[in-house]
Protein backbone atom coordinates (compact mmCIF):
# COMPACT_ATOMS: atom_id res chain seq x y z
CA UNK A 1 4.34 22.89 -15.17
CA UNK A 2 5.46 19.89 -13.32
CA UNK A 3 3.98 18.31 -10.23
CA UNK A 4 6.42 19.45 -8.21
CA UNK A 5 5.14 23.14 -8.97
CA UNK A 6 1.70 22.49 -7.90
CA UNK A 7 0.77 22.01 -4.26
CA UNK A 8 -0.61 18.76 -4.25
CA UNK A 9 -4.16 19.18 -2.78
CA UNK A 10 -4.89 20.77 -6.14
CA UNK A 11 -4.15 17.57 -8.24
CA UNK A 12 -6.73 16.08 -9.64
CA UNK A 13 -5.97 12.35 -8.84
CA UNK A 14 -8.01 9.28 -10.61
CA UNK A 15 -10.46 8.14 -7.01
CA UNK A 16 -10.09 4.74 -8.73
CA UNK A 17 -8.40 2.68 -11.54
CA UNK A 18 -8.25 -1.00 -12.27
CA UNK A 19 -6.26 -4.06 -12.92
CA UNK A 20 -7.19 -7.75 -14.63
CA UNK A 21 -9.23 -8.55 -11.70
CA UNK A 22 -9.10 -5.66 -9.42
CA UNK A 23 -11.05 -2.59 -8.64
CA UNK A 24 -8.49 -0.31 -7.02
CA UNK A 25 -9.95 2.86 -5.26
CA UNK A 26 -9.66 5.12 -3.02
CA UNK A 27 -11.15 4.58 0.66
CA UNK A 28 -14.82 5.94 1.06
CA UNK A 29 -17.03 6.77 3.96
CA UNK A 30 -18.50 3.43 5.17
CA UNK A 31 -15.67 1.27 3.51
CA UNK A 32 -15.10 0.82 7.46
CA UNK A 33 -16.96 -2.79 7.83
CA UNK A 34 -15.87 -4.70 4.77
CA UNK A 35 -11.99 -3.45 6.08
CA UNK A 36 -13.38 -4.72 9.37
CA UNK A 37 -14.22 -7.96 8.00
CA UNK A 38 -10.57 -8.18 6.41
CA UNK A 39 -8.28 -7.52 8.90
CA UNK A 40 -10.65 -9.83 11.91
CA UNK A 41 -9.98 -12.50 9.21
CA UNK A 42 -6.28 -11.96 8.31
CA UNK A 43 -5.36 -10.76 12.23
CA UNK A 44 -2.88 -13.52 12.52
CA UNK A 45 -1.34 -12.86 9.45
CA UNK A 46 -0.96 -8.86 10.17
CA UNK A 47 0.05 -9.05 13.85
CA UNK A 48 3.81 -9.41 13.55
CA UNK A 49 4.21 -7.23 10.62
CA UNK A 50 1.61 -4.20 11.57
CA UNK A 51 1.44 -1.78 14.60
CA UNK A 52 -2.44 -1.35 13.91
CA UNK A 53 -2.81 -4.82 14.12
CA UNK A 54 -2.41 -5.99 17.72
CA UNK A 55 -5.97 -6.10 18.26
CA UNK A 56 -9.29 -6.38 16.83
CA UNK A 57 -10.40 -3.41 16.16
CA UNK A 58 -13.97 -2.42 16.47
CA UNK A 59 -16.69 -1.47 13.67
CA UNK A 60 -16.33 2.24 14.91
CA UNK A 61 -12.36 2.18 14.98
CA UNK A 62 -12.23 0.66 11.20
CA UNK A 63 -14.75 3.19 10.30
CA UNK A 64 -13.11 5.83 11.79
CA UNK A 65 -9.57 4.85 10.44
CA UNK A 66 -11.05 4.70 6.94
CA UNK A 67 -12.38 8.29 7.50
CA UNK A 68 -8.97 9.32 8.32
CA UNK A 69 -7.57 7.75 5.16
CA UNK A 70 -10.25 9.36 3.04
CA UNK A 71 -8.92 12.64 4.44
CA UNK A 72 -5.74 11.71 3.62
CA UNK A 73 -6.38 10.77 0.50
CA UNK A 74 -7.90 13.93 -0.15
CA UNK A 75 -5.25 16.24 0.77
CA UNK A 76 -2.57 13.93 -0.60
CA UNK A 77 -0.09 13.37 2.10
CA UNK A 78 -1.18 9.04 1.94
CA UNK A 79 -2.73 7.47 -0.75
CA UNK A 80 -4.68 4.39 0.64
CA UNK A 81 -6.33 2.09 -1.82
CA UNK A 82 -8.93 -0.73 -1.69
CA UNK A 83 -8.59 -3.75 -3.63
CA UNK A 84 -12.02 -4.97 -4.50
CA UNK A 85 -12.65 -8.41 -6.60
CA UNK A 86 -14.36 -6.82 -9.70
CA UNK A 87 -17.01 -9.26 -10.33
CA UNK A 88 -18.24 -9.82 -6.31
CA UNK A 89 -16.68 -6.64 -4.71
CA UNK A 90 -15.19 -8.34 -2.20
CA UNK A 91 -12.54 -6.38 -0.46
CA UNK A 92 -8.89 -8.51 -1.28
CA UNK A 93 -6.68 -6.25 0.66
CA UNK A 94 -5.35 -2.92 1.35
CA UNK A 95 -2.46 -1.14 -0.31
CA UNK A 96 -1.49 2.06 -1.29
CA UNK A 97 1.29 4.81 -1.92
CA UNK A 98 2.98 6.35 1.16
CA UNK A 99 5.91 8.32 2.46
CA UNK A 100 5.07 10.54 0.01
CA UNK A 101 7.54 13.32 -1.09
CA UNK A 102 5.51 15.22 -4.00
CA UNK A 103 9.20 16.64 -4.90
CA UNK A 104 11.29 14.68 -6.08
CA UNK A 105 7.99 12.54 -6.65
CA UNK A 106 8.93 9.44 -4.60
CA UNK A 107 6.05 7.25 -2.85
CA UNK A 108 6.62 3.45 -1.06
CA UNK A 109 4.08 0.87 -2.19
CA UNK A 110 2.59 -0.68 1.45
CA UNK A 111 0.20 -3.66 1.21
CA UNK A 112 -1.47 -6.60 2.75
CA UNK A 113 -3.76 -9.55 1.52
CA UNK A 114 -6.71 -11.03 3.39
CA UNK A 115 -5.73 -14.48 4.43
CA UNK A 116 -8.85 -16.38 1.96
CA UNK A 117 -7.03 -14.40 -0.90
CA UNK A 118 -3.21 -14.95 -0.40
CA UNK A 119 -1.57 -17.47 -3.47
CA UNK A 120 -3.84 -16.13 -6.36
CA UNK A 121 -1.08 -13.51 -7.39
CA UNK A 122 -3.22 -10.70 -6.47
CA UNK A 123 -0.82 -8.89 -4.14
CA UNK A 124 1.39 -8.65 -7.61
CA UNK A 125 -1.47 -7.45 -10.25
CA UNK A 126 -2.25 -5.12 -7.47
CA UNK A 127 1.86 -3.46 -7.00
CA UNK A 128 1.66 -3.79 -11.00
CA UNK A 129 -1.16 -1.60 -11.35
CA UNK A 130 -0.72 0.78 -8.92
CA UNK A 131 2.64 1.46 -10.32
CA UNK A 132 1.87 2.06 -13.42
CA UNK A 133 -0.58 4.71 -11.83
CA UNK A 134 2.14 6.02 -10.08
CA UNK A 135 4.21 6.51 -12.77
CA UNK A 136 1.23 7.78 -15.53
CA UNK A 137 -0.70 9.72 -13.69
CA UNK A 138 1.65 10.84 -10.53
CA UNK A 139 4.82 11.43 -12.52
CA UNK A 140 6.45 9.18 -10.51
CA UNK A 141 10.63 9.20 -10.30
CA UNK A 142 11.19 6.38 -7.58
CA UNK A 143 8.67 4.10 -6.04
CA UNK A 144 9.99 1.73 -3.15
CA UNK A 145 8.70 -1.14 -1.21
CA UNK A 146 10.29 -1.42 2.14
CA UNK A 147 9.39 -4.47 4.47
CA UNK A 148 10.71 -6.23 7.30
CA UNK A 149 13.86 -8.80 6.35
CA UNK A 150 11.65 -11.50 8.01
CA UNK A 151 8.61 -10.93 6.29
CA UNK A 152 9.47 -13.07 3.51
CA UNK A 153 6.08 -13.09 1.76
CA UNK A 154 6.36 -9.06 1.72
CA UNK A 155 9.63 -9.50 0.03
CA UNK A 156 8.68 -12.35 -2.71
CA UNK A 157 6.19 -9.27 -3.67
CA UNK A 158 8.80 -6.64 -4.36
CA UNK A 159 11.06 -9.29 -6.49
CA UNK A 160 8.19 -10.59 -8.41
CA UNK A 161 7.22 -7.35 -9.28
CA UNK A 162 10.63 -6.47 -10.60
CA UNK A 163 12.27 -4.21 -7.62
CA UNK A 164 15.49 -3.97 -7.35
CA UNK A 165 16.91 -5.05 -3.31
CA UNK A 166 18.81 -1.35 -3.03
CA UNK A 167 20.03 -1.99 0.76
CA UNK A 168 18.86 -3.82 3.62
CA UNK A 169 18.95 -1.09 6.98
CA UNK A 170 20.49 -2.98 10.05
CA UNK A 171 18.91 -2.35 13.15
CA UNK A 172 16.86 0.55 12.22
CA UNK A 173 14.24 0.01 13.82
CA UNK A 174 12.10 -1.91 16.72
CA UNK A 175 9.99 -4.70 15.24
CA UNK A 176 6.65 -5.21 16.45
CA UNK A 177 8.31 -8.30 18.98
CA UNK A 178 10.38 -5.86 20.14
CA UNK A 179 13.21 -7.08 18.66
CA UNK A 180 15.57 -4.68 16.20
CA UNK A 181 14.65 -4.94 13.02
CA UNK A 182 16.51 -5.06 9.54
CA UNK A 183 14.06 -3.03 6.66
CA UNK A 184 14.89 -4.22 2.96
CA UNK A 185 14.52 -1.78 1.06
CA UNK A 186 13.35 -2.43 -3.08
CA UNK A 187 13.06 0.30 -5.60
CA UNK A 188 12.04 0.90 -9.38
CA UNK A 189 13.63 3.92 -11.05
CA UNK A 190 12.86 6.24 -14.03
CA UNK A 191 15.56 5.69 -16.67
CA UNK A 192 16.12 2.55 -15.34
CA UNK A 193 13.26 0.31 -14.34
CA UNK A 194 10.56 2.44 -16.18
């Protein structure tokens, strides 16, 4: 029986799973402050790229998002992850596998870095891993990473990490400026890239 068979709240998915430097897991009640701490730092950073990131948020509002992710997580429509520095447990970043179609078994890497943490290559080790996750224990047929044709530091991720640029959508969308947007669009393949 394939994944595809099985409804997918009935997988048994790994909570957590780890890289060179990384622990990667999945979101837990009171994850909410650390996250907190994250995105107050790397606001700047996030605001022209991310809808949730127009404003601070407060210490109830991170909480309560990371509630609703753990929820998530647990009935497998979105697969948030943590990235934690394994020797201080420090949170890096956030990533994780959305636009999930349990199917035809396709999920879209999302991510972001704190600011203190961008340059080290973590971003990378982090797509890396969670690929290989994707593809060992989710049975994974196409995994994409879709960004903004401005956000050139999203971009450098997805061609580092070995996707291929598949199309680039004109217009598709409204950008965060308000402004139409063009979404590149990488991809790794089974049979091809994996």
């Amino acid at each position: 029986m394939s994944l595809a068979d099985v409804n997918p709240v009935l997988l048994n998915i790994p909570e957590e799973f780890e890289s060179a430097r990384l622990l990667i897991r999945s979101p837990l009640w009171g994850d909410g402050p650390m996250v907190n701490e994250a995105v107050k730092e790397t606001l700047e950073e996030l605001r022209p790229w991310m809808p949730w990131a127009q404003s601070v948020p407060s210490l109830e509002a991170s909480e309560e998002d990371i509630r609703r992710a753990r929820l998530r997580f647990l009935e497998r429509s979105d697969l948030r992850l943590l990235l934690l520095d394994k020797h201080t447990g420090r949170l890096v970043g956030c990533s994780g596998l959305h636009r999930i179609d349990w199917v035809s078994r396709r999920f879209e890497i999302g991510y972001w870095l704190r600011t203190s943490c961008t340059g080290m290559g973590y971003m990378t080790e982090a797509v890396d891993a969670i690929e290989q996750f994707a593809i060992r224990e989710l049975e994974a047929n196409r995994i994409e990473i879709r960004c903004d044709s401005r956000n050139l530091r999203s971009a450098k991720v997805a061609e580092r990490s070995g996707y291929t640029l598949e199309a680039t959508l004109r217009y598709d969308s409204i950008a965060i400026d308000g402004t139409l947007r063009n979404t590149m669009i990488f991809a790794k393949v089974r049979g091809a890239e994996f």
